[in-house]
Protein backbone atom coordinates (compact mmCIF):
# COMPACT_ATOMS: atom_id res chain seq x y z
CA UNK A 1 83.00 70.72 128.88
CA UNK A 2 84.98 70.01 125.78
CA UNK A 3 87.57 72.48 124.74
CA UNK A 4 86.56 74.39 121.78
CA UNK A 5 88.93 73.90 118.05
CA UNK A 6 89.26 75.50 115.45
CA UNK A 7 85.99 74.59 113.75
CA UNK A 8 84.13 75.66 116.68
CA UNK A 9 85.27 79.22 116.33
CA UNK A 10 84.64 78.87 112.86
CA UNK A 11 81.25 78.05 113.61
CA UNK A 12 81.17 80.85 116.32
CA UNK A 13 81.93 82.50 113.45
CA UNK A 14 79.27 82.07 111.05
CA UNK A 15 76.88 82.03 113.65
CA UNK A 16 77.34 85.12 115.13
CA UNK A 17 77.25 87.02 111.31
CA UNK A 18 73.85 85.53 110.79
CA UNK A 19 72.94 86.46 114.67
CA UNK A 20 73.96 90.04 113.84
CA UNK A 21 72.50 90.21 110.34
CA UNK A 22 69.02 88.90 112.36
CA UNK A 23 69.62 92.00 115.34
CA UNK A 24 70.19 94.45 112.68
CA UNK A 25 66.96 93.17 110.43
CA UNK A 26 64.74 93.42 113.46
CA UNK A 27 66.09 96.77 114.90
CA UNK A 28 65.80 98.19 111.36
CA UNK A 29 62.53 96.55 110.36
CA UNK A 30 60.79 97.00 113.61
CA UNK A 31 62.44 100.14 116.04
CA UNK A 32 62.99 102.43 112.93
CA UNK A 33 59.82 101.17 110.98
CA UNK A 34 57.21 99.85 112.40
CA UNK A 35 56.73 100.63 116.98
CA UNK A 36 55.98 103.69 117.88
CA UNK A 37 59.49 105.17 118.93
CA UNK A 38 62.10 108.13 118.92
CA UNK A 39 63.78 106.16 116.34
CA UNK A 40 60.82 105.60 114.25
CA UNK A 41 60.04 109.21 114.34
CA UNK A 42 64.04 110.70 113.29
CA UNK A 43 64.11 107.40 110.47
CA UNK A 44 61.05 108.60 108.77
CA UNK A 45 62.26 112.49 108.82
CA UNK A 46 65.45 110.82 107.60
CA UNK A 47 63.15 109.08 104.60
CA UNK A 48 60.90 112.05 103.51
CA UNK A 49 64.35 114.08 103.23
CA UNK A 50 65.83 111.71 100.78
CA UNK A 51 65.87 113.30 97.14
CA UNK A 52 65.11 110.68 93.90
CA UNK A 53 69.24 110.93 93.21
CA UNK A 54 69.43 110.22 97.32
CA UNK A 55 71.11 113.25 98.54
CA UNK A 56 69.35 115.09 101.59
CA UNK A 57 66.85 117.39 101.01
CA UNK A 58 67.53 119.24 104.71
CA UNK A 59 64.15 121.83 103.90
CA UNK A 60 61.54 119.27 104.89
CA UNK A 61 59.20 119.46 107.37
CA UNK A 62 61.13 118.10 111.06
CA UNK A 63 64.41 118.25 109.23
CA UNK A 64 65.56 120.17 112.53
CA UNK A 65 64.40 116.90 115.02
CA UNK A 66 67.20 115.30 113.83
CA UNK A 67 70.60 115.47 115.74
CA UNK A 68 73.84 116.80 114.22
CA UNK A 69 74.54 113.29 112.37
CA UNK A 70 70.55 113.58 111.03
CA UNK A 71 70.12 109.73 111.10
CA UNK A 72 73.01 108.72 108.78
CA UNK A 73 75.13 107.22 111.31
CA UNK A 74 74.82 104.12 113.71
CA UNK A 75 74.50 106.02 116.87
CA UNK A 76 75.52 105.86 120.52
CA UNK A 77 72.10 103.84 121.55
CA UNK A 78 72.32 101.66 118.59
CA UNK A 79 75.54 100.72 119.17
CA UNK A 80 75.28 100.03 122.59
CA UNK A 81 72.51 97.62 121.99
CA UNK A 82 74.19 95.77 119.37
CA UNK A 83 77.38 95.17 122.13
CA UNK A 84 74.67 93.96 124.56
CA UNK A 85 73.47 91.72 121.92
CA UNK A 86 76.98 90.59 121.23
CA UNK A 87 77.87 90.29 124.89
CA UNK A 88 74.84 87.85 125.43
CA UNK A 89 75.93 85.44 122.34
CA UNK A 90 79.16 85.25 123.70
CA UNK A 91 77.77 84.15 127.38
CA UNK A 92 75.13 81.97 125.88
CA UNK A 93 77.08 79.97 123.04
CA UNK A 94 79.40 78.34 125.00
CA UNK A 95 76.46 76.44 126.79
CA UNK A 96 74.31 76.00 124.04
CA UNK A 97 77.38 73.73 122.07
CA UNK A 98 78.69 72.66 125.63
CA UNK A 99 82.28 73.93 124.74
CA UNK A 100 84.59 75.85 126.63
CA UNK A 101 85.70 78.64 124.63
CA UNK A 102 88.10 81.78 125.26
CA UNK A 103 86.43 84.49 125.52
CA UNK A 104 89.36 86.78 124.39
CA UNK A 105 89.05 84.68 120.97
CA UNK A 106 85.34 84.67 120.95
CA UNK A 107 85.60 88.41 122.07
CA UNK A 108 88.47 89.42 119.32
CA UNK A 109 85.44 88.04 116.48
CA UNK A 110 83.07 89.92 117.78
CA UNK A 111 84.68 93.02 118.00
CA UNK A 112 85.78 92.52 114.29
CA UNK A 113 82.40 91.60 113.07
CA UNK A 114 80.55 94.84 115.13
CA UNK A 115 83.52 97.23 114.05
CA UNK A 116 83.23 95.84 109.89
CA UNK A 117 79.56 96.72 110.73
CA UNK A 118 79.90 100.21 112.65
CA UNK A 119 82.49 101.34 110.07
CA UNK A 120 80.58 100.23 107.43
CA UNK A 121 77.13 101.47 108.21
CA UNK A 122 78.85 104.72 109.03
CA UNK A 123 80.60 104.47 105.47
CA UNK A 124 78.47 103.32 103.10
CA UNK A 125 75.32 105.11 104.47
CA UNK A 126 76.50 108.30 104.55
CA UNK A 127 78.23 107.80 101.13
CA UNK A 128 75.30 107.09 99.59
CA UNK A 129 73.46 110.17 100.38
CA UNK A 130 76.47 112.10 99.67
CA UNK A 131 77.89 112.69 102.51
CA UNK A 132 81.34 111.79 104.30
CA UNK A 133 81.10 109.35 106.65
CA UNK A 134 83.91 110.62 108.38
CA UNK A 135 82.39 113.85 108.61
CA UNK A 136 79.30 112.99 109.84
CA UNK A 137 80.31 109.51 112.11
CA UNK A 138 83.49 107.62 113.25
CA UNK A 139 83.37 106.33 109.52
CA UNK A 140 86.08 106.57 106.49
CA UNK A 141 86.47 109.29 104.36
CA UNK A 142 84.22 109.87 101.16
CA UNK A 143 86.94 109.26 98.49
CA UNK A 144 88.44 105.92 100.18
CA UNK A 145 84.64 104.82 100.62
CA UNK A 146 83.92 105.55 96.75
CA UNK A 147 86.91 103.31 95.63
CA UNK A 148 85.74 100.81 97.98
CA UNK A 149 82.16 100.82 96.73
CA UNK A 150 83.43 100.90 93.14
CA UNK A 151 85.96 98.12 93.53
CA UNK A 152 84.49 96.11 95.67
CA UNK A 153 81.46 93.87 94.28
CA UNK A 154 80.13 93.54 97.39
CA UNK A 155 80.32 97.20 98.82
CA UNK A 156 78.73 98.22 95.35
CA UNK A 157 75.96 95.49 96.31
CA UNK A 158 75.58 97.26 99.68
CA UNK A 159 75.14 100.72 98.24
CA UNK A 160 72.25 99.33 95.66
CA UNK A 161 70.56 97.38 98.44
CA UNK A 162 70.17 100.39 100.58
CA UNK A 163 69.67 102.21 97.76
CA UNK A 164 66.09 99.70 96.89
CA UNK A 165 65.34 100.22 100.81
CA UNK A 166 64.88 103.80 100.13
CA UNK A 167 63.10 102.95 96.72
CA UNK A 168 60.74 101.11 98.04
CA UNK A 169 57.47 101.84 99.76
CA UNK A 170 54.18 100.49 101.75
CA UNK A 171 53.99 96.89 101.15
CA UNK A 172 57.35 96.49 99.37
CA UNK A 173 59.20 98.12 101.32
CA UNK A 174 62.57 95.96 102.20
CA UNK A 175 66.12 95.75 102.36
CA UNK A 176 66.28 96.81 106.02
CA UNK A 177 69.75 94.29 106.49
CA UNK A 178 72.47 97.27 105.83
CA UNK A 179 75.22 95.67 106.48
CA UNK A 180 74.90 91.80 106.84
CA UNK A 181 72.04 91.07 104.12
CA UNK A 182 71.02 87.85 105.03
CA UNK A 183 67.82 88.36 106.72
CA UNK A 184 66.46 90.07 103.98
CA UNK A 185 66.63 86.90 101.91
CA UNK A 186 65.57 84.74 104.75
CA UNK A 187 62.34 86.86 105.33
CA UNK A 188 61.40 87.43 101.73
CA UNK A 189 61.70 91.23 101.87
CA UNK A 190 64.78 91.79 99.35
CA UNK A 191 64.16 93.81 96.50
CA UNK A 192 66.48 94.36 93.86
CA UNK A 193 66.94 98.12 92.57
């Protein structure tokens, strides 16, 4: 096998964002909306609580089936799935582009890209039901996250997106990429708030 360059890590790179922003469409779309699950169950308590401004409404029905983070946070069991995922792209593209790659590179993007995502999700989600993700998950603190999300273009994007995910229902119901929206536009089900 060749040894990878540069451009092959970029490539990695790239690659691996739009892998993740597909694993996070489907476990979103699919586990926490559509099969019959644990996860579908606590995700729909989590969107009848949800208020018009999107605070929590913690008095509906099944409120109390929710753990202690009440389905704001990427948990334990989501997590772990997403590092399996991870751990199989970085087995698998190294054949698939006949390269020989180091794995403590193709390991150090990886963990960047999942931890942008974990502290993210646990950030911006929380945040925008006004709560502190650092409160409620191994995320940053409400004030830091409200100048990020005010600052930042694209955190402000991310807020609005989620924000039309909870918006949305039946048929148009979308935006299920939290933190890497690109499947959203791939599949068609993007809607803008």
């Amino acid at each position: 096998m060749k040894k990878a360059v540069f451009v092959d890590y970029l490539l990695f790179t790239v690659l691996i964002i739009i892998y993740l922003s597909l694993v996070e469409y489907l476990l979103h779309r699919f586990a926490m909306h559509y099969f019959e699950s644990p996860w579908k169950e606590w995700h729909i308590i989590h969107h009848a609580a949800i208020k018009k401004d999107f605070t929590i409404d913690r008095t509906v029905k099944d409120y109390d089936k929710l753990d202690e983070q009440e389905n704001l946070c990427l948990e334990s069991h989501s997590a772990v799935i997403i590092i399996v995922f991870l751990i199989l792209f970085n087995f698998a593209y190294p054949y698939a582009f006949k390269r020989e790659f180091s794995y403590v590179i193709t390991g150090l993007i990886s963990a960047s890209i999942f931890t942008y995502g974990f502290l993210t999700w646990n950030s911006i989600h929380p945040y925008m039901h006004g709560e502190c993700g650092k409160e409620r998950c191994y995320g940053i603190d409400y004030k830091t996250t409200d100048y990020i999300v005010k600052n930042v273009p694209f955190f402000d994007f991310l807020v609005r997106n989620h924000k039309a995910h909870h918006k949305y229902k039946g048929d148009e119901k979308g935006n299920y990429n939290i933190t890497l929206p690109i499947f959203d536009f791939v599949m068609n089900t993007y809607n803008q708030l």
